[in-house]
C-alpha atoms as a PDB file:
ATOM      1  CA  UNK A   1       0.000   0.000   0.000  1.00  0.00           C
ATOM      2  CA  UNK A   2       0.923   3.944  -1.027  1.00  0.00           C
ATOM      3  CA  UNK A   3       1.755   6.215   2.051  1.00  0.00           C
ATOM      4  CA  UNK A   4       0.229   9.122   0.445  1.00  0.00           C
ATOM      5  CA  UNK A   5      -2.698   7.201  -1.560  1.00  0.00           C
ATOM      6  CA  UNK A   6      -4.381   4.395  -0.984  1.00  0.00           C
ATOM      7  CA  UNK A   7      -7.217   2.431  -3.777  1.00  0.00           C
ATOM      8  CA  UNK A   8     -10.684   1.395  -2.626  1.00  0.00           C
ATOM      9  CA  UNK A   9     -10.647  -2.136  -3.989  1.00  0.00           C
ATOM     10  CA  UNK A  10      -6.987  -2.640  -2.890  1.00  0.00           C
ATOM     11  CA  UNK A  11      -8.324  -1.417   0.818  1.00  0.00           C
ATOM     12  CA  UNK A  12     -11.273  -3.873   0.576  1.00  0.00           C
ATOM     13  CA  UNK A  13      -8.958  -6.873  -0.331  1.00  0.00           C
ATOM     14  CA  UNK A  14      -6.434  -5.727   2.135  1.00  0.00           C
ATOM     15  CA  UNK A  15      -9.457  -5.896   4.822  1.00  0.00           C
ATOM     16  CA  UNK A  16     -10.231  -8.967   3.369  1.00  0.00           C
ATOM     17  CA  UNK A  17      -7.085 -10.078   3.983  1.00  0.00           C
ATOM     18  CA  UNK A  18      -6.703  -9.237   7.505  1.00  0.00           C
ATOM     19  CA  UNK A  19      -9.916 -11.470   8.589  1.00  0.00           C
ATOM     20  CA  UNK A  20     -12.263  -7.644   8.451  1.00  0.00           C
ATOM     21  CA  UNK A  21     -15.671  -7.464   7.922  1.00  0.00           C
ATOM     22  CA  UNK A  22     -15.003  -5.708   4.388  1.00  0.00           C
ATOM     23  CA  UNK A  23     -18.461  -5.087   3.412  1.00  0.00           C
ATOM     24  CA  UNK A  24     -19.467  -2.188   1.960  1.00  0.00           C
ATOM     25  CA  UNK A  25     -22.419   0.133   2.625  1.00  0.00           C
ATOM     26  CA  UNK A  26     -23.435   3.446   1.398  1.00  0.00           C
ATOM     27  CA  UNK A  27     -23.202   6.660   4.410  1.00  0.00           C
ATOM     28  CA  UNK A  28     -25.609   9.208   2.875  1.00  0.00           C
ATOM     29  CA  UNK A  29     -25.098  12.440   4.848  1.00  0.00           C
ATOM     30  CA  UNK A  30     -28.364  14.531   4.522  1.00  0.00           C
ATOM     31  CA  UNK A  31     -28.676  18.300   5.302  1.00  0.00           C
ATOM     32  CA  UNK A  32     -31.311  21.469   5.224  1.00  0.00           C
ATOM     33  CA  UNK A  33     -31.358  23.359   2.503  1.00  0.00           C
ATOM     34  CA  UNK A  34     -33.964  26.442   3.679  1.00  0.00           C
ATOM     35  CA  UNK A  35     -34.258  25.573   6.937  1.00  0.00           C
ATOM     36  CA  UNK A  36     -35.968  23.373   9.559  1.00  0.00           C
ATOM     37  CA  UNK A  37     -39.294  24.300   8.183  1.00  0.00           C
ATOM     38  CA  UNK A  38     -39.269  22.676   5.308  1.00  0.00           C
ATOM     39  CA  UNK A  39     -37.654  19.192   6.977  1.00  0.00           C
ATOM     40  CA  UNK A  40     -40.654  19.213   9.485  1.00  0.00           C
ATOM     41  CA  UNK A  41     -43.409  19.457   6.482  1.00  0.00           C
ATOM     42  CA  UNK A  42     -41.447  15.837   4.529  1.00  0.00           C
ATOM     43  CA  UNK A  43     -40.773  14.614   8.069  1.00  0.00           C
ATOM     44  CA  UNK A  44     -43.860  11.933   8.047  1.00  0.00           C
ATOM     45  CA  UNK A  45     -43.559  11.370   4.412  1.00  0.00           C
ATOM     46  CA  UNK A  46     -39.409  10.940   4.592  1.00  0.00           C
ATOM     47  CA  UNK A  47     -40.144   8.568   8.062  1.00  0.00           C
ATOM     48  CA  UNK A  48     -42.618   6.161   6.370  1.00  0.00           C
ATOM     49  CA  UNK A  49     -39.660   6.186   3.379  1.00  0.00           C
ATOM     50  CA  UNK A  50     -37.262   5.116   5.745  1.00  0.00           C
ATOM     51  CA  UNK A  51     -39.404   2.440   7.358  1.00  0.00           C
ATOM     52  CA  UNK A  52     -40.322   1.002   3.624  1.00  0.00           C
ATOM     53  CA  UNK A  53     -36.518   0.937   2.904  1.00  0.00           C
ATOM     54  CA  UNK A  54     -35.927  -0.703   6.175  1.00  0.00           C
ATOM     55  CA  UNK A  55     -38.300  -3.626   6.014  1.00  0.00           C
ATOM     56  CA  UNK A  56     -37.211  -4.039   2.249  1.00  0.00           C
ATOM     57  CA  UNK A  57     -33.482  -4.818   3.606  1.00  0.00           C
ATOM     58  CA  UNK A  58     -31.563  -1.418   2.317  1.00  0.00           C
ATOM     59  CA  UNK A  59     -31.954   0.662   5.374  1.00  0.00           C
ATOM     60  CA  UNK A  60     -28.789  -0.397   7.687  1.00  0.00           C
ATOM     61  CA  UNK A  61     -29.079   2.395   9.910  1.00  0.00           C
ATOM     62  CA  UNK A  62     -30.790   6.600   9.953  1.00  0.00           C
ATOM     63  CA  UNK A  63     -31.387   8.873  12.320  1.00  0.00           C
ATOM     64  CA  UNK A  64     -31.351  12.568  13.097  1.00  0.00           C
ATOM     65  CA  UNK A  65     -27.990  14.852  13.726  1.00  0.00           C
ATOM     66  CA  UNK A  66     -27.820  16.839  16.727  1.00  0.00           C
ATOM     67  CA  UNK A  67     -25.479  20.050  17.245  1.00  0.00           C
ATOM     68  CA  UNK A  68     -22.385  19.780  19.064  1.00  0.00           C
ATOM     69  CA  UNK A  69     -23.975  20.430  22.363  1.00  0.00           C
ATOM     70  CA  UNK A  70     -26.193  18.152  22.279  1.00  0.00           C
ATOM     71  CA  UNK A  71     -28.827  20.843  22.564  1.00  0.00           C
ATOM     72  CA  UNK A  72     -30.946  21.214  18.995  1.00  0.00           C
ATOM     73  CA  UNK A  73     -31.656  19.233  15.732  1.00  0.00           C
ATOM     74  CA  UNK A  74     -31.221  21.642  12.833  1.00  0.00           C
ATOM     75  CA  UNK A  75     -33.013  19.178  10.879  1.00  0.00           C
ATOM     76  CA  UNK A  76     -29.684  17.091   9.789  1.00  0.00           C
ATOM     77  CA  UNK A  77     -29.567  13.383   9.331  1.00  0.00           C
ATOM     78  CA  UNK A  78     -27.563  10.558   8.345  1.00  0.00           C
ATOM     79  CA  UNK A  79     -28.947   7.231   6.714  1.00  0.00           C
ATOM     80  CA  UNK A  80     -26.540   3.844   6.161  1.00  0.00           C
ATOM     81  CA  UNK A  81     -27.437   1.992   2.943  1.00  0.00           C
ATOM     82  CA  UNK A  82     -27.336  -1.305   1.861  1.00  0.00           C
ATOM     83  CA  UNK A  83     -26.853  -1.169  -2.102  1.00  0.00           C
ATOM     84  CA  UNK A  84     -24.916  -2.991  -5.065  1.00  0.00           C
ATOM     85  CA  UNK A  85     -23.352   0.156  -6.022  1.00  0.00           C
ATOM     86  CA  UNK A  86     -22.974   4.017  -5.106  1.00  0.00           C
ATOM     87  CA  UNK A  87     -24.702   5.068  -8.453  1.00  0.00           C
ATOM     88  CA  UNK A  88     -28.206   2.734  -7.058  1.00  0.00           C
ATOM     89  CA  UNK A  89     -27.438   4.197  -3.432  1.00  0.00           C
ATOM     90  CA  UNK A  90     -27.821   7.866  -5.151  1.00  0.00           C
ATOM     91  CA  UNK A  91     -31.056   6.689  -7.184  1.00  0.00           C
ATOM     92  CA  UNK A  92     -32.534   5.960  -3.638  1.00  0.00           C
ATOM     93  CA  UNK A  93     -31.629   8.705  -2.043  1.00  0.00           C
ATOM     94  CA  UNK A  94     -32.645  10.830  -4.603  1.00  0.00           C
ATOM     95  CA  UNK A  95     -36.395   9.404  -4.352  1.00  0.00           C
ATOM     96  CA  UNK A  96     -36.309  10.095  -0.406  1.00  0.00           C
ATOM     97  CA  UNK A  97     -39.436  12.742  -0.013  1.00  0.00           C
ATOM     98  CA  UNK A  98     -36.807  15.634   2.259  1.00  0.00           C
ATOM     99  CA  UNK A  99     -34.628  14.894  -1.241  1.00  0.00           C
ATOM    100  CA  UNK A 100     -36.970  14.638  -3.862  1.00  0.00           C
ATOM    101  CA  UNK A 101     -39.236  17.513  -2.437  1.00  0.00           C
ATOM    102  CA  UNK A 102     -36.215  19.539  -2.143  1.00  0.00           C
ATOM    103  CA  UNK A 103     -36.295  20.211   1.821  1.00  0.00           C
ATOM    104  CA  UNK A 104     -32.882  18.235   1.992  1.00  0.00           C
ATOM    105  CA  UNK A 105     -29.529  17.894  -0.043  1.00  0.00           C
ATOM    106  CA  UNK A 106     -26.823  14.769   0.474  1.00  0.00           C
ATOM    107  CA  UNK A 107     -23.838  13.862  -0.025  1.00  0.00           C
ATOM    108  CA  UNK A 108     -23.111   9.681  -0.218  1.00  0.00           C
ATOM    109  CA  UNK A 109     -19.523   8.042   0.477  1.00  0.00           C
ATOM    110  CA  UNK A 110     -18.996   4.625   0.093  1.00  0.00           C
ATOM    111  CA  UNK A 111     -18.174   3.249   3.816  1.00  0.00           C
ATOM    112  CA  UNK A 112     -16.190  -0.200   4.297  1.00  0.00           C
ATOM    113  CA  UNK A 113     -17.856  -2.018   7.630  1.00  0.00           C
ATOM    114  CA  UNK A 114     -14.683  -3.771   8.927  1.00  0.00           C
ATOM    115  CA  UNK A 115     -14.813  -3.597  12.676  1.00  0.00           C
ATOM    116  CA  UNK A 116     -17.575  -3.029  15.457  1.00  0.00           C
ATOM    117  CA  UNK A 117     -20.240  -5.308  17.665  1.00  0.00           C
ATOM    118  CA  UNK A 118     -23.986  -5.883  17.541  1.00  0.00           C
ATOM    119  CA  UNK A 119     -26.608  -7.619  19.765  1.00  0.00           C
ATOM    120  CA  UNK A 120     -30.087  -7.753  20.428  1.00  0.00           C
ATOM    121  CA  UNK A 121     -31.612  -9.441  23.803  1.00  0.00           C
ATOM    122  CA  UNK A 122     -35.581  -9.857  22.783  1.00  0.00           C
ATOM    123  CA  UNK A 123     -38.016  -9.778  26.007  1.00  0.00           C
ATOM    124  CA  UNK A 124     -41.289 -11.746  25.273  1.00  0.00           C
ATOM    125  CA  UNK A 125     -43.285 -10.760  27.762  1.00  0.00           C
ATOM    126  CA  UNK A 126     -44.456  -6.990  27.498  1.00  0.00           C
ATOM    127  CA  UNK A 127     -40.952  -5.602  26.275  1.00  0.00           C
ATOM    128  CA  UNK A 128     -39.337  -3.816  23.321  1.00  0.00           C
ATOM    129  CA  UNK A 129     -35.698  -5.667  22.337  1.00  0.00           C
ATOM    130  CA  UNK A 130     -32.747  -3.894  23.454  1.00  0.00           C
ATOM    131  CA  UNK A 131     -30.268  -3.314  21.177  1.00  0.00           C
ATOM    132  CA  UNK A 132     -26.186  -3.413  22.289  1.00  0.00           C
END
């Protein structure tokens, strides 16, 4: 590997390699572009999206952005997509409602899973899972 540059698929083999995850998702970084107002009005519309994408299988992960303090949502998100490619990752993020409607621009890079923990402990009785 290049000190100063380094290729994707010769990163993904080298994870490979090294016993990593190497799987690769799509991080779409979503912002305001006139404000929280417009976010709030495609904020049903863009939540039943993300639900539809998530029982379909290409919603990994979304959620809201807060500020540094911890303190306000400015209407900011990020969403973690399962896709075959970056160009189909953009072609669902473009038909999100904040995107499609305009209230929202993003930005997608191509993120290699490699490392990390998950787990789930599922009550029966009267409880929601908790996720780890």
């Amino acid at each position: 590997m290049s000190e100063d540059r380094q290729g994707w698929q010769e990163l993904i083999t080298w994870s490979r390699d090294h016993n990593l995850l190497a799987k690769t998702l799509y991080l779409v970084l979503s912002e305001p572009t006139g404000g929280l107002g417009p976010v709030l009005e495609n904020l049903e519309d863009h939540v039943a999206f993300q639900t539809r994408l998530e029982n379909e299988g290409v919603m990994f992960a979304a959620g809201p952005l807060s500020n540094d303090e911890e303190t306000e949502w400015f209407g900011d998100g990020a969403f973690v997509y399962r896709a075959e490619s970056r160009a189909e990752a953009v072609a669902v993020a473009e038909s999100d409602p904040m995107h499609a409607r305009g209230a929202r621009s993003f930005v997608i890079r191509p993120w290699l899973l490699n490392e990390g923990t998950f787990g789930v402990r599922l009550f029966f009785s009267g409880g929601r899972p908790q996720i780890q």
